[in-house]
N, C-alpha and C. Protein backbone atom coordinates (compact mmCIF):
# COMPACT_ATOMS: atom_id res chain seq x y z
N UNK A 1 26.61 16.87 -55.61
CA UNK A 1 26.23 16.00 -56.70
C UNK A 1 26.68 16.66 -58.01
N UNK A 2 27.26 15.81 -58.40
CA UNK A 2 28.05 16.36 -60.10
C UNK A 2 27.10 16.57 -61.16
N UNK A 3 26.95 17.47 -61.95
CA UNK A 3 26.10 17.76 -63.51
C UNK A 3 26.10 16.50 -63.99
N UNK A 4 26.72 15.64 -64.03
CA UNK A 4 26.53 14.04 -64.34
C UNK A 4 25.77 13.33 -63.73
N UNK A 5 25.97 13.50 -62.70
CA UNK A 5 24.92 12.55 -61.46
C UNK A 5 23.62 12.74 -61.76
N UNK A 6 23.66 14.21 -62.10
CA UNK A 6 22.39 14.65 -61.96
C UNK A 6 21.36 14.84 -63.22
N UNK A 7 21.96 14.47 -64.07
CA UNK A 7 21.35 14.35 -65.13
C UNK A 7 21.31 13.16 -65.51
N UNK A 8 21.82 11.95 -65.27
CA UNK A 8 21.71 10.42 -64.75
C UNK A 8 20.40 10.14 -64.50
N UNK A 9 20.69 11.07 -62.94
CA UNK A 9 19.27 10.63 -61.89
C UNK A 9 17.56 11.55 -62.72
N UNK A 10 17.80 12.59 -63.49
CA UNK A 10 16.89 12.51 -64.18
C UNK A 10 17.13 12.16 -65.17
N UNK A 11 17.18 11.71 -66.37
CA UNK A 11 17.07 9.80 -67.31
C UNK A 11 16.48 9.14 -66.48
N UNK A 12 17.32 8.61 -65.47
CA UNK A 12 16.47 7.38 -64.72
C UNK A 12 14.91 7.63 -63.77
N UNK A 13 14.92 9.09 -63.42
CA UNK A 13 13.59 8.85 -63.09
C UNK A 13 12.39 9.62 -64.09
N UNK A 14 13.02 9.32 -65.41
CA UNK A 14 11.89 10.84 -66.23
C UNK A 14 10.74 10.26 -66.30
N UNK A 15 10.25 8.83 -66.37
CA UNK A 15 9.06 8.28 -66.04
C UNK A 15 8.01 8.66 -64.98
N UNK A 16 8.73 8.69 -63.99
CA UNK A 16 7.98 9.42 -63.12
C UNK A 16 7.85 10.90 -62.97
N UNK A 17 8.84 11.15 -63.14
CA UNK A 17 8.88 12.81 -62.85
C UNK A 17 7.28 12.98 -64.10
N UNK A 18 7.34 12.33 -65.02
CA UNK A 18 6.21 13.36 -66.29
C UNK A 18 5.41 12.47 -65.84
N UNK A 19 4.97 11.54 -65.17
CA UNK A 19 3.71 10.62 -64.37
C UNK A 19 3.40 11.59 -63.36
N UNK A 20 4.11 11.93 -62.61
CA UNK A 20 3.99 13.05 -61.46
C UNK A 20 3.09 14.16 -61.95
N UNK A 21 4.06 14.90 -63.33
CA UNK A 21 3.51 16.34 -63.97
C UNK A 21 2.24 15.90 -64.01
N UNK A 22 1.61 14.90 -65.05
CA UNK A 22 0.27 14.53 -65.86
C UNK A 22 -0.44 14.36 -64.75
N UNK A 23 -0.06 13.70 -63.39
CA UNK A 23 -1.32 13.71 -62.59
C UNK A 23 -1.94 14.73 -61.58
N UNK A 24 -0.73 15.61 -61.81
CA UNK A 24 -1.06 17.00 -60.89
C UNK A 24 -2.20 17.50 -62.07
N UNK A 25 -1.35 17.62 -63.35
CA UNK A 25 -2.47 18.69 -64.39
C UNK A 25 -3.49 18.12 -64.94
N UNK A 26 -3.88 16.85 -64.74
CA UNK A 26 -5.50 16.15 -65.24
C UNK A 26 -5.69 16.42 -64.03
N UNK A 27 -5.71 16.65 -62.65
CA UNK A 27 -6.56 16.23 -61.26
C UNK A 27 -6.82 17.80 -61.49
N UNK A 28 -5.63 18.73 -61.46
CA UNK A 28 -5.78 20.46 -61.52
C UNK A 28 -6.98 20.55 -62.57
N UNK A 29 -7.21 20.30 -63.87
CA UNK A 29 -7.78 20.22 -65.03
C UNK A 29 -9.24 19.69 -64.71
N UNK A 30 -9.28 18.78 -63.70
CA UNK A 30 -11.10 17.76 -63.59
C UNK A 30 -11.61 18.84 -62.38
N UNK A 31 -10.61 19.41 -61.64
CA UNK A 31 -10.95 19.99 -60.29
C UNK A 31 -11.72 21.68 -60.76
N UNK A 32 -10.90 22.15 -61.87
CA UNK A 32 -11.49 23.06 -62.67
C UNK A 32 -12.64 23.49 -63.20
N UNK A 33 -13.02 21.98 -63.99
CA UNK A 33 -14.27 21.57 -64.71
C UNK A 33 -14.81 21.52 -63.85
N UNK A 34 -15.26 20.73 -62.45
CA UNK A 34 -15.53 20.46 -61.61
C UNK A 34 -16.58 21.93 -60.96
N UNK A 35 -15.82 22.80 -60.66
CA UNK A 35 -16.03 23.93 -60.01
C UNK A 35 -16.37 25.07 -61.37
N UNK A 36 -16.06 24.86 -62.57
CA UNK A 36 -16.81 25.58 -63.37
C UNK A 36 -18.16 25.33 -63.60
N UNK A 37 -18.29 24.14 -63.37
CA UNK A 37 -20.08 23.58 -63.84
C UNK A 37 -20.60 23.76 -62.52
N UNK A 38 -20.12 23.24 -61.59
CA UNK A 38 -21.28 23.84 -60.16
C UNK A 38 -21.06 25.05 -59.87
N UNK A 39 -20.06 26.01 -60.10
CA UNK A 39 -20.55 27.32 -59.33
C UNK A 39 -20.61 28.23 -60.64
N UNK A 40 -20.22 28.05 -61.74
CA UNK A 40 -20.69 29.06 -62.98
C UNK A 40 -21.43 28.55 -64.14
N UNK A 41 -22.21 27.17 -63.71
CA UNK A 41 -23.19 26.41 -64.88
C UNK A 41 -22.03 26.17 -66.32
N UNK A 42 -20.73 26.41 -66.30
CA UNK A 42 -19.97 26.81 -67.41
C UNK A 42 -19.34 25.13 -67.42
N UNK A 43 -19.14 24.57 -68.98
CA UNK A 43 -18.31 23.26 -69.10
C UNK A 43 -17.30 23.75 -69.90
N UNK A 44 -15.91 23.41 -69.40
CA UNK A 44 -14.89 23.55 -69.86
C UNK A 44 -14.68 22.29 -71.14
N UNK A 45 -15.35 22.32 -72.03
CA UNK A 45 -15.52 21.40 -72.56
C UNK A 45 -13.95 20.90 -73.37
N UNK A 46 -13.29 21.19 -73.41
CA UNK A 46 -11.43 20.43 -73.82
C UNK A 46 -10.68 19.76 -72.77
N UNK A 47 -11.02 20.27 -71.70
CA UNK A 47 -10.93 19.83 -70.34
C UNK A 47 -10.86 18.17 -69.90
N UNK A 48 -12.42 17.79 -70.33
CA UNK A 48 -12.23 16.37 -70.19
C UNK A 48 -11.59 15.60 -70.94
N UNK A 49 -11.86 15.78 -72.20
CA UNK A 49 -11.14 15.05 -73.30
C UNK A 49 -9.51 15.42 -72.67
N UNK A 50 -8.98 16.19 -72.84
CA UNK A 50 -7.51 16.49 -72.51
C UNK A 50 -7.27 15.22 -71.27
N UNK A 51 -7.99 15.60 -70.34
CA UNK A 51 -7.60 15.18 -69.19
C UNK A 51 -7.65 13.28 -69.01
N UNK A 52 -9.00 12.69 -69.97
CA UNK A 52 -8.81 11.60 -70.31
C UNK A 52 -7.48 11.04 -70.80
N UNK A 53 -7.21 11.62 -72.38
CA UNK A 53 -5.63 11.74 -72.81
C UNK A 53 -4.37 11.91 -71.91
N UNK A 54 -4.89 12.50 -70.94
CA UNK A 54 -3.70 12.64 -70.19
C UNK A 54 -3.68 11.20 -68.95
N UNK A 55 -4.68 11.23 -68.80
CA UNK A 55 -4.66 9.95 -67.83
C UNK A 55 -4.45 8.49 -68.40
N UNK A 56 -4.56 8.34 -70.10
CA UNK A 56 -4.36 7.27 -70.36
C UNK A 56 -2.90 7.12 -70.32
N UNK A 57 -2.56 8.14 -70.74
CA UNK A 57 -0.37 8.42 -71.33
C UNK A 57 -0.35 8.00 -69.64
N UNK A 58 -0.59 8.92 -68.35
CA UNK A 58 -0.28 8.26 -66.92
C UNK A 58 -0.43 6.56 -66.94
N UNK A 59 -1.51 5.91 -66.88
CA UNK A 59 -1.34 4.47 -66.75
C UNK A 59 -0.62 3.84 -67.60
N UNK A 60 -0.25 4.31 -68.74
CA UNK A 60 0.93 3.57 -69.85
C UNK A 60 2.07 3.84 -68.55
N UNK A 61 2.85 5.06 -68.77
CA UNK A 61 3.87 5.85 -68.34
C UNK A 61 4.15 5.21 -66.68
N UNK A 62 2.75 4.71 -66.02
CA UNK A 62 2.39 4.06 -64.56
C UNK A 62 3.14 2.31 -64.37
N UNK A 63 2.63 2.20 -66.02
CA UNK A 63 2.72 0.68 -66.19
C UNK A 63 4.95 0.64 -65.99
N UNK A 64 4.68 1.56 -66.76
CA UNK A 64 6.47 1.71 -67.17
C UNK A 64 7.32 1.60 -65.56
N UNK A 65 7.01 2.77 -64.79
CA UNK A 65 7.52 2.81 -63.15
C UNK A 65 7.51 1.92 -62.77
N UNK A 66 6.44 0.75 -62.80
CA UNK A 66 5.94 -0.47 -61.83
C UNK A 66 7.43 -1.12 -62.52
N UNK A 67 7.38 -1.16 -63.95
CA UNK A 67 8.48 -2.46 -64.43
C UNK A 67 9.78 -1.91 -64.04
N UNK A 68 9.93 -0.75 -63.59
CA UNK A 68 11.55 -0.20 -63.34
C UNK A 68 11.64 -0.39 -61.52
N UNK A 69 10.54 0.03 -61.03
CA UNK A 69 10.36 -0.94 -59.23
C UNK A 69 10.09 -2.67 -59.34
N UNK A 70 10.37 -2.93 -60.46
CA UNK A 70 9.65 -4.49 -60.00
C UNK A 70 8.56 -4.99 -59.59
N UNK A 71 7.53 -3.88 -59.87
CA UNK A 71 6.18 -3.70 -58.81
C UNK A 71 5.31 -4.66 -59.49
N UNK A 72 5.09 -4.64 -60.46
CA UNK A 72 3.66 -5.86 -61.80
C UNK A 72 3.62 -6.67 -60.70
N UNK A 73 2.17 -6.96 -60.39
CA UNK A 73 1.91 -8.37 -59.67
C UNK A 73 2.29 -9.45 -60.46
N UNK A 74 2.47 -10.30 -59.42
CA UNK A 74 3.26 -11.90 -59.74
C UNK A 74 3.00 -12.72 -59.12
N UNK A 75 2.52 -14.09 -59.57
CA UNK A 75 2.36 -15.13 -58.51
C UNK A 75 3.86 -15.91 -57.90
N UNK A 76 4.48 -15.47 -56.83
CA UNK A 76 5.83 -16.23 -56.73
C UNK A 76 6.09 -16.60 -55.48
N UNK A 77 5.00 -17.10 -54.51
CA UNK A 77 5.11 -17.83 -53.46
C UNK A 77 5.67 -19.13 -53.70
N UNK A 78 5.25 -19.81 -54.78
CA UNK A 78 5.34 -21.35 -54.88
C UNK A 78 6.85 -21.34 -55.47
N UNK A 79 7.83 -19.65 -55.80
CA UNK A 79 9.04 -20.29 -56.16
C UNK A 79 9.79 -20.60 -54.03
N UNK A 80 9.34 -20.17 -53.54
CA UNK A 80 9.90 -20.61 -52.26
C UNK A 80 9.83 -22.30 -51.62
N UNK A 81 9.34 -22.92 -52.92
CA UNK A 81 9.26 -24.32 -52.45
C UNK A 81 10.45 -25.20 -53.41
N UNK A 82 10.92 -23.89 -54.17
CA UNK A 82 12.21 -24.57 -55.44
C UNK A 82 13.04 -24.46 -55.27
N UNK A 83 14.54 -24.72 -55.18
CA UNK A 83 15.58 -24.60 -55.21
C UNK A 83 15.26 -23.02 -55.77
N UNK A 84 16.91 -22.17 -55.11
CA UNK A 84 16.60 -20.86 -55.40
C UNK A 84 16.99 -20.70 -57.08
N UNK A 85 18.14 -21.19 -57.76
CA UNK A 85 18.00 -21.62 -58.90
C UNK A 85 16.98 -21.58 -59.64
N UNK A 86 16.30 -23.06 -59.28
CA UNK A 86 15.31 -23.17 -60.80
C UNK A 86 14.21 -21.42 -60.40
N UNK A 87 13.73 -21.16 -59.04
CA UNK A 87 13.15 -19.93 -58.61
C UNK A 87 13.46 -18.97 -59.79
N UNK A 88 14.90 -18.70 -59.51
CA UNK A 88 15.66 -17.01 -60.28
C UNK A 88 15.40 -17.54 -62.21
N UNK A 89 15.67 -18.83 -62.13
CA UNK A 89 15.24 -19.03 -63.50
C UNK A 89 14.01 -19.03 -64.24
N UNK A 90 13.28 -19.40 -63.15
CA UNK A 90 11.49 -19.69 -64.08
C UNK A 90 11.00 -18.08 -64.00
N UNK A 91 12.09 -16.72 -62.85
CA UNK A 91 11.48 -15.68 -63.28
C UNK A 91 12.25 -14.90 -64.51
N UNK A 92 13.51 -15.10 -64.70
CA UNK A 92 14.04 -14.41 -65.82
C UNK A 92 13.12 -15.12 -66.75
N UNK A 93 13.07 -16.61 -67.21
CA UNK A 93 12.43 -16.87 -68.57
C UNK A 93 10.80 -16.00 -68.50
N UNK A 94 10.01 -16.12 -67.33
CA UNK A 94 8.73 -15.36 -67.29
C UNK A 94 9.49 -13.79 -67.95
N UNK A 95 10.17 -13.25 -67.20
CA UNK A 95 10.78 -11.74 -67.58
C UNK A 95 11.11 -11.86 -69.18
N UNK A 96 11.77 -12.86 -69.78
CA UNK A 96 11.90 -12.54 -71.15
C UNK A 96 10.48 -13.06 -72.06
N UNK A 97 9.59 -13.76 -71.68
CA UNK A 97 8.28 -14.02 -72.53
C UNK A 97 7.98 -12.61 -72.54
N UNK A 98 8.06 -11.80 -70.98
CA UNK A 98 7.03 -10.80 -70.99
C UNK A 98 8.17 -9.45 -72.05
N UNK A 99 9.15 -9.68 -72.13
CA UNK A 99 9.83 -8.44 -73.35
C UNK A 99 9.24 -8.85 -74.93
N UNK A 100 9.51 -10.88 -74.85
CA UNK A 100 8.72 -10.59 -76.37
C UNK A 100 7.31 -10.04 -76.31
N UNK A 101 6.60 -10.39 -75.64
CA UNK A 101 5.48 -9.98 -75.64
C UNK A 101 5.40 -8.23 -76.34
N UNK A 102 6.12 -8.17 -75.21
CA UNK A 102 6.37 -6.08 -75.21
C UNK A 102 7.06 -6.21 -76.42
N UNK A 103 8.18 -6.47 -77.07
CA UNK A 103 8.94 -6.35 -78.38
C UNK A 103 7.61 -6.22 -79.51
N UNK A 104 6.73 -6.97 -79.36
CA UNK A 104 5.60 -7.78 -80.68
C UNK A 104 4.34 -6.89 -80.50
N UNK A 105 3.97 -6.31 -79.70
CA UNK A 105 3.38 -4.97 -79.08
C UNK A 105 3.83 -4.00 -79.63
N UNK A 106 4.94 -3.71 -79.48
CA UNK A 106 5.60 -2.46 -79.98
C UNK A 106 5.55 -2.21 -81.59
N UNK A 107 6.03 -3.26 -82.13
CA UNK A 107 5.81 -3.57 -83.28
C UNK A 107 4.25 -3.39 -83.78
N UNK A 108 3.39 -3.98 -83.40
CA UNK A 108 2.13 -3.51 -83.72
C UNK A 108 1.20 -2.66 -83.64
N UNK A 109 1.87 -2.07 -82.90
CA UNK A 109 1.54 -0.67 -82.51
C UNK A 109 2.22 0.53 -83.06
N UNK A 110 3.50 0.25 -83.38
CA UNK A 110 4.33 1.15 -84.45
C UNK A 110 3.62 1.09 -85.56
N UNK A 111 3.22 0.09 -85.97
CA UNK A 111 2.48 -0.26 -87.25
C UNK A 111 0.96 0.58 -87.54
N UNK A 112 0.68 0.43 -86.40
CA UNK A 112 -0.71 1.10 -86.20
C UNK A 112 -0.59 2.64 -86.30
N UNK A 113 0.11 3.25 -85.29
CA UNK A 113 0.40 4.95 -85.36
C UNK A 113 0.88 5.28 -86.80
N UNK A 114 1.85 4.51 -87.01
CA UNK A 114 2.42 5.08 -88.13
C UNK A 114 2.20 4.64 -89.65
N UNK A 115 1.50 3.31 -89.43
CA UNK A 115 1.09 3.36 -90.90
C UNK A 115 -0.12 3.21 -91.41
N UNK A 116 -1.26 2.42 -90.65
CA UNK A 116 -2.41 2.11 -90.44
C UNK A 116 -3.40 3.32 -90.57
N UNK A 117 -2.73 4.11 -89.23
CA UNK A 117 -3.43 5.06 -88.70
C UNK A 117 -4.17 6.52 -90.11
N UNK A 118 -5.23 6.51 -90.39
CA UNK A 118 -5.79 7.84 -90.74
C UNK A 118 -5.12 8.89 -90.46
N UNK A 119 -4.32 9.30 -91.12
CA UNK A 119 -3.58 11.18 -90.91
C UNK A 119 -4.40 11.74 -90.64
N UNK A 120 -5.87 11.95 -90.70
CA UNK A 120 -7.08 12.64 -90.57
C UNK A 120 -7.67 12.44 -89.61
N UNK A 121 -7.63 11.69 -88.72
CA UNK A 121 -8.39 11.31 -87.69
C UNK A 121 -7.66 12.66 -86.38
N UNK A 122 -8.85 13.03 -85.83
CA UNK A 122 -8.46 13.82 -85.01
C UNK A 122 -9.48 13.78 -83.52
N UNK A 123 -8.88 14.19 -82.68
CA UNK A 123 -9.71 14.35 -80.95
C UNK A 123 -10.82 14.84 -81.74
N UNK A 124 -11.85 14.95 -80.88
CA UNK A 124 -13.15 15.79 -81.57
C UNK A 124 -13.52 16.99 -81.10
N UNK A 125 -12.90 16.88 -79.68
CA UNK A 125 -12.78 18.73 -78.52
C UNK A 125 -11.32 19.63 -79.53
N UNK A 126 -10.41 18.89 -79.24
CA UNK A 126 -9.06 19.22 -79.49
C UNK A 126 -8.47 19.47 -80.81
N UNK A 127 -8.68 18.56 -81.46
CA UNK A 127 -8.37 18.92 -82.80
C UNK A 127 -7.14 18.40 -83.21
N UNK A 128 -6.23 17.82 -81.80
CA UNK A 128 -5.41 17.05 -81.84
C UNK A 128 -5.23 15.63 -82.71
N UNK A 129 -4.42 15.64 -83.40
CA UNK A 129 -4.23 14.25 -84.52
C UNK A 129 -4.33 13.23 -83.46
N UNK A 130 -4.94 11.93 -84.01
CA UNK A 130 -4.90 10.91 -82.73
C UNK A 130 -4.01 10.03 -82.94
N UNK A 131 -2.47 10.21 -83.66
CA UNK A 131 -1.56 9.78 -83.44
C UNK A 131 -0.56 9.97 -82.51
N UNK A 132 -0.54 11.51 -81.78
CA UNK A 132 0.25 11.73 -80.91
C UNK A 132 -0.52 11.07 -79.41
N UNK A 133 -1.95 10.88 -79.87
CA UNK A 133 -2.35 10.22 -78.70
C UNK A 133 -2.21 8.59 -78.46
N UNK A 134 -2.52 8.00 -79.84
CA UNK A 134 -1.73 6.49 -79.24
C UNK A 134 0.04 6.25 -79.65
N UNK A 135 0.29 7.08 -79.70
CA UNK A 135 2.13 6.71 -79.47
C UNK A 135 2.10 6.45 -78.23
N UNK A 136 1.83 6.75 -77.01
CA UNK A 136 2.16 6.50 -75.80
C UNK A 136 2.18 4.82 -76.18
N UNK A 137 1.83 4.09 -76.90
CA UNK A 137 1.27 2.87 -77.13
C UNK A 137 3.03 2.38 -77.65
N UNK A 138 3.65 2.40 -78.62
CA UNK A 138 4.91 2.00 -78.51
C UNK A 138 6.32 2.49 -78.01
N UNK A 139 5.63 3.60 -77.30
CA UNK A 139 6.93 4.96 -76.17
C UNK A 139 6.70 3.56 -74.92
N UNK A 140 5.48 3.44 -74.78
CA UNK A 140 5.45 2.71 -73.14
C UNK A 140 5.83 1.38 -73.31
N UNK A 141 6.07 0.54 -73.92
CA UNK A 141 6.27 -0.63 -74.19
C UNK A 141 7.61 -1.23 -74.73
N UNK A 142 7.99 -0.08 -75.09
CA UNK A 142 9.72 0.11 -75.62
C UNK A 142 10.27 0.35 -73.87
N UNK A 143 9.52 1.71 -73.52
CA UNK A 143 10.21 1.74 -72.54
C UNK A 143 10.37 0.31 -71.07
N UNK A 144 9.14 -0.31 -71.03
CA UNK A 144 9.13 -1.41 -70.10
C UNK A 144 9.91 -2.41 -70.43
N UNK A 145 9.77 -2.28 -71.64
CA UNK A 145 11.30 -3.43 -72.58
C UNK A 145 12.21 -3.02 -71.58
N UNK A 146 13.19 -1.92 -71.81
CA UNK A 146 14.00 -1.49 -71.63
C UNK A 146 14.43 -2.04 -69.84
N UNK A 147 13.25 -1.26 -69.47
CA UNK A 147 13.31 -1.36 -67.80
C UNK A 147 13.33 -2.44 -67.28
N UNK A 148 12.38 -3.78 -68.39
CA UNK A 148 12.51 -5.51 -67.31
C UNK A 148 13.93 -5.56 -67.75
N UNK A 149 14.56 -5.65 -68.69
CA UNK A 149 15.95 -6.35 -69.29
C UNK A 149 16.99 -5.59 -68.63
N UNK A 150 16.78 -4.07 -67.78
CA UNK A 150 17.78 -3.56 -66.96
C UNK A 150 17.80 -4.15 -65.69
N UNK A 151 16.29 -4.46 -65.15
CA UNK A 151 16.45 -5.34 -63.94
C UNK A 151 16.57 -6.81 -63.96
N UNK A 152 16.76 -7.18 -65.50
CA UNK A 152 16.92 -8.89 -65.44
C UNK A 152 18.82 -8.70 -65.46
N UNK A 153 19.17 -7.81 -65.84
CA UNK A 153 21.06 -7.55 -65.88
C UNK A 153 21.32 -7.48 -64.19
N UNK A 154 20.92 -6.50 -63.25
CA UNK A 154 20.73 -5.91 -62.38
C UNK A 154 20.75 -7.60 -61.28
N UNK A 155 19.61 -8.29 -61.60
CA UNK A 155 19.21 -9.72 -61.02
C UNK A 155 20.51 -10.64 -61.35
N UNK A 156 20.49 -10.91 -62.82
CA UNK A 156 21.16 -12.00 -63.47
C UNK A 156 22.69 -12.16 -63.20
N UNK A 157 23.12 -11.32 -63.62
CA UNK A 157 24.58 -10.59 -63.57
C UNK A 157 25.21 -9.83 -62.64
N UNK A 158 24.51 -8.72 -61.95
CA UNK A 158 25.43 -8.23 -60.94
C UNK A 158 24.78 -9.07 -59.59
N UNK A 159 23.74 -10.34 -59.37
CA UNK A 159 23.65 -10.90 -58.69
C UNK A 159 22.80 -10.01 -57.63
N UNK A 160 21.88 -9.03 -57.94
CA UNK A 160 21.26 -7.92 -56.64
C UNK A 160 19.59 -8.62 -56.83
N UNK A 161 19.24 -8.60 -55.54
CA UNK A 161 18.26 -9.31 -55.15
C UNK A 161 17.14 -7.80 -55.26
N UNK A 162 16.31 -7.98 -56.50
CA UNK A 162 15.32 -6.40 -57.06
C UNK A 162 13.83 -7.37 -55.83
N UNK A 163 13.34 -6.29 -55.37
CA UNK A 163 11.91 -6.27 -54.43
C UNK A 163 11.17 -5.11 -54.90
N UNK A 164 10.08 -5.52 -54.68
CA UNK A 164 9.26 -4.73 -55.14
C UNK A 164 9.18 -3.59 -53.66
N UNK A 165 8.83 -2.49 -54.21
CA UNK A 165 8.53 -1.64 -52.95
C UNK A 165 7.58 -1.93 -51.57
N UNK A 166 6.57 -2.74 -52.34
CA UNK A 166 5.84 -3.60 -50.63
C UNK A 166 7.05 -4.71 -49.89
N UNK A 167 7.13 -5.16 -50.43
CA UNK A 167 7.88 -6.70 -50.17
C UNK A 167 9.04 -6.02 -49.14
N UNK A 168 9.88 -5.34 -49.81
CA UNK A 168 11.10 -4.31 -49.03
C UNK A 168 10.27 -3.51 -47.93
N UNK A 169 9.47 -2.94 -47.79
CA UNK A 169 9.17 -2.73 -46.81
C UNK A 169 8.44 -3.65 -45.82
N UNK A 170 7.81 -4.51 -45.87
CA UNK A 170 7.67 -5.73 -44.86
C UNK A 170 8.88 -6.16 -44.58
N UNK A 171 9.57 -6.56 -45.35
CA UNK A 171 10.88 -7.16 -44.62
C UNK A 171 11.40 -5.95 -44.11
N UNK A 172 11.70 -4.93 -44.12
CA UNK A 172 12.00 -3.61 -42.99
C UNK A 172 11.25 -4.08 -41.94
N UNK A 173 10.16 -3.40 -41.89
CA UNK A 173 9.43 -3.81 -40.41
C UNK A 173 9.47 -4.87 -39.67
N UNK A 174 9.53 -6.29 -40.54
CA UNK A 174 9.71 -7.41 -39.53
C UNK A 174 11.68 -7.31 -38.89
N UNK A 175 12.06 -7.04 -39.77
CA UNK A 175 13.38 -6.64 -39.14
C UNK A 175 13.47 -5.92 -37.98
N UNK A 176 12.92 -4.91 -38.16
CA UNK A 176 12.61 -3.52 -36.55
C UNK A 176 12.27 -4.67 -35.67
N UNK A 177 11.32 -5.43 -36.40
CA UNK A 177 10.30 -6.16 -34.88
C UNK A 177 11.02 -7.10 -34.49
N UNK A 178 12.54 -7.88 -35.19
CA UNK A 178 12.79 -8.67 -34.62
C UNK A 178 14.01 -7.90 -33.74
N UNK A 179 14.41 -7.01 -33.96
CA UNK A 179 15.63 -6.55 -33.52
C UNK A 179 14.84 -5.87 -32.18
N UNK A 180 13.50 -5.27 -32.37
CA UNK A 180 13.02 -5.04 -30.91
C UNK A 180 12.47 -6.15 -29.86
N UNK A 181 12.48 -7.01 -30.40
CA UNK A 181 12.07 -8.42 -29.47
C UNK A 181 13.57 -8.45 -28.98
N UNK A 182 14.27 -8.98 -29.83
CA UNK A 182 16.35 -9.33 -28.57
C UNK A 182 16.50 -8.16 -27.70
C-alpha cells in the first residue's frame, strides 16, 4: 500500500478512528472513577465531567460514521412499491432537505460558538472554555454535510447501490442460504 493510499484511507476513516480513541478513554476514564470510589472512597472528580464531554463529541462524531455507512434510520420499504426512479429520487431530494437542514445548523451553531458564546464561560471541574466543547456542534454537521453529498455523488452519478451495514449483511446471508439450498 502506497504513502498515498494510506493516508487517503486515514482522511476517510478519521471519524472513526477518534470515535474509536474517545470511547476507549471515557470507558478507561468511568472504569477508573468507578474503582477509585469503591475500593479507595476517592472521586476522581474531572473524570466525569471530561468523560461526559467526551461522550457527547462520540455521539456527534457517531452521528457523522452512520452518514458516511448510510446507517441513519429511514423509512424506505414503501419505496419498493415505486418505480426504482421516482424510489432513488424521493431519497436524494430527502438526502438534500437533510444537508440544508445540516448547512442551517451549522450556521447556527457557528454563530453560537463563535459569536454568541460568553468567552468566560467555562467547564466547572475543568476549567475548560465551553467553546471548544460545543464546536463539536458545527465540526459534526459540516462533516455529515460532507459525507451525505459524497454518498449522494457515489448513488447519483457513479450509479453504486450505498446499503447500510445491516441491510448488506442480510442480503449476504440470504445469498449463502440460497446458494446452499441449489
Amino acid at each position: 500500500m502506497s504513502v498515498k493510499s494510506k493516508t487517503l484511507a486515514l482522511i476517510d476513516n478519521a471519524e472513526t478512528l477518534f470515535c474509536e480513541v474517545l470511547l476507549a478513554v471515557f470507558v478507561v476514564l468511568l472504569f477508573a472513577q468507578i474503582l477509585a470510589r469503591q475500593l479507595f472512597g476517592y472521586s476522581i472528580a474531572w473524570s466525569e465531567e471530561l468523560s461526559t464531554y467526551m461522550f457527547v463529541w462520540f455521539a456527534y462524531l457517531g452521528a457523522v460514521v452512520a452518514a458516511k455507512k448510510s446507517a441513519h434510520n429511514r423509512v424506505t420499504f414503501h419505496f419498493a412499491y415505486l418505480p426504482k426512479i421516482v424510489g432513488k429520487s424521493l431519497l436524494t431530494f430527502a438526502d438534500l432537505l437533510w444537508v440544508g437542514f445540516n448547512v442551517y445548523f451549522v450556521y447556527l451553531s457557528y454563530d453560537f460558538v463563535f459569536n454568541r458564546m460568553n468567552l468566560f464561560w467555562k467547564s466547572q471541574t475543568l476549567g475548560v472554555p465551553m467553546k471548544y466543547i460545543y464546536m463539536i456542534l458545527p465540526i459534526a454537521f459540516t462533516l455529515m454535510s460532507l459525507r451525505i453529498l459524497w454518498n449522494l455523488y457515489v448513488s447519483v452519478f457513479r450509479g453504486e447501490e450505498l446499503l447500510d451495514p445491516e441491510t448488506a449483511a442480510i442480503q449476504k446471508i440470504r445469498k449463502e442460504n440460497e446458494q446452499a439450498k441449489a
